[in-house]
C-alpha atoms as a PDB file:
ATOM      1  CA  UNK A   1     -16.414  21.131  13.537  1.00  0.00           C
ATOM      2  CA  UNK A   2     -15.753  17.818  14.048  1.00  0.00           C
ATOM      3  CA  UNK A   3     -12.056  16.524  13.675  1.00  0.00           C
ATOM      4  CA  UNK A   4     -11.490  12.561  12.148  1.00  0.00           C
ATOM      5  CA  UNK A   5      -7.926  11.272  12.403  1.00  0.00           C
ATOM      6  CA  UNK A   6      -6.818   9.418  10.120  1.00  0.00           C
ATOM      7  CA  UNK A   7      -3.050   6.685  10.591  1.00  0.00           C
ATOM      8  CA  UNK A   8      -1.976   5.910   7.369  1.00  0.00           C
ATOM      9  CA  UNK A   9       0.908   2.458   7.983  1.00  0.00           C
ATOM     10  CA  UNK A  10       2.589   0.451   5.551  1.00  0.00           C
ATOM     11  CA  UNK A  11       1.037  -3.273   4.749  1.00  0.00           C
ATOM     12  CA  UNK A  12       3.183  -4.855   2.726  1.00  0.00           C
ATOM     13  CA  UNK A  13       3.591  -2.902  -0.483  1.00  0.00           C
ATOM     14  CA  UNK A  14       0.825  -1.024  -0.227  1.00  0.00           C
ATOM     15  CA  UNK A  15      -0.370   1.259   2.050  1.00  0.00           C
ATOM     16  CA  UNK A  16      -3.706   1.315   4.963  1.00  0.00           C
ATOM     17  CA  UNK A  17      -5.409   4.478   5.863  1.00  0.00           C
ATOM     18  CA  UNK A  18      -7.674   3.947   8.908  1.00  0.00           C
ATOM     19  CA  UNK A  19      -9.559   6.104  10.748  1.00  0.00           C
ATOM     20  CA  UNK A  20      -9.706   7.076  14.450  1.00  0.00           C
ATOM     21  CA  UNK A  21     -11.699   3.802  15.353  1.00  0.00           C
ATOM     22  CA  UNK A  22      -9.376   1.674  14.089  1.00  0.00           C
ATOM     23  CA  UNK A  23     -11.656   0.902  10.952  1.00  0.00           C
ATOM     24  CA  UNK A  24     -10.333  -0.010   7.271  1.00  0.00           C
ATOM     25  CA  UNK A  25     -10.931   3.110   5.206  1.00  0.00           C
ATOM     26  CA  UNK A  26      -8.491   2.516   2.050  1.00  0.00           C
ATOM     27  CA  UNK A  27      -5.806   0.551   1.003  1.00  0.00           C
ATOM     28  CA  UNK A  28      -3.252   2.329  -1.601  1.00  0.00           C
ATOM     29  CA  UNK A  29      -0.260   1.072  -3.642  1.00  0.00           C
ATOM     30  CA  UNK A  30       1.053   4.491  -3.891  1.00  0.00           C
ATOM     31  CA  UNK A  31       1.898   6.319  -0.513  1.00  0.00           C
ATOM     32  CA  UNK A  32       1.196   9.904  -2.468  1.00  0.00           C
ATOM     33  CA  UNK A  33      -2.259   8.381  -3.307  1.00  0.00           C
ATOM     34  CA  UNK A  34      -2.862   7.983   0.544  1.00  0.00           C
ATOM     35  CA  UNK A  35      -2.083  11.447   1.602  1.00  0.00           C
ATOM     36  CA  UNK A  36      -4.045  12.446  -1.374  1.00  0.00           C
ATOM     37  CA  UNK A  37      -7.385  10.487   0.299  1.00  0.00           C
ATOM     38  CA  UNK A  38      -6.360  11.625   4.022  1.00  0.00           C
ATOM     39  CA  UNK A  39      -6.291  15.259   2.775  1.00  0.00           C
ATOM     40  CA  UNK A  40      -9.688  15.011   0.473  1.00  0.00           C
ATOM     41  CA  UNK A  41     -11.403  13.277   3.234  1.00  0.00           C
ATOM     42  CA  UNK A  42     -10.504  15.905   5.924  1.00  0.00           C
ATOM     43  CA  UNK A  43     -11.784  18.463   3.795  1.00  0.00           C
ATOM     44  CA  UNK A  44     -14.991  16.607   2.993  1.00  0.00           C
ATOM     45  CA  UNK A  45     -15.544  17.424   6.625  1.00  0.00           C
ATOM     46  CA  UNK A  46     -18.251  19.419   7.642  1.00  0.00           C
END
C-alpha cells in the first residue's frame, strides 16, 4: 500500500491541499471541506 501525503496551508481565505510533490490538488473556502478531500482521497487509495 502506497501512502500519499497530503499539506493542507492557508492561502488567503481559502484553503490549498497539495500533495507530497508539491503539486496543486484543491483549493477550498471551507477548512472542514479540505479535511473532508484529504480524508476521501486517502481512502481512495489502493
Amino acid at each position: 500500500m502506497t501512502t500519499r501525503a497530503y499539506t493542507i496551508t492557508k492561502r488567503g481565505r481559502a484553503w490549498a491541499i497539495h500533495d507530497a510533490a508539491g503539486e496543486l490538488v484543491a483549493l477550498v473556502c471551507y477548512l472542514r471541506g479540505a479535511r473532508e478531500i484529504v480524508r476521501r482521497l486517502e481512502e481512495a487509495q489502493p
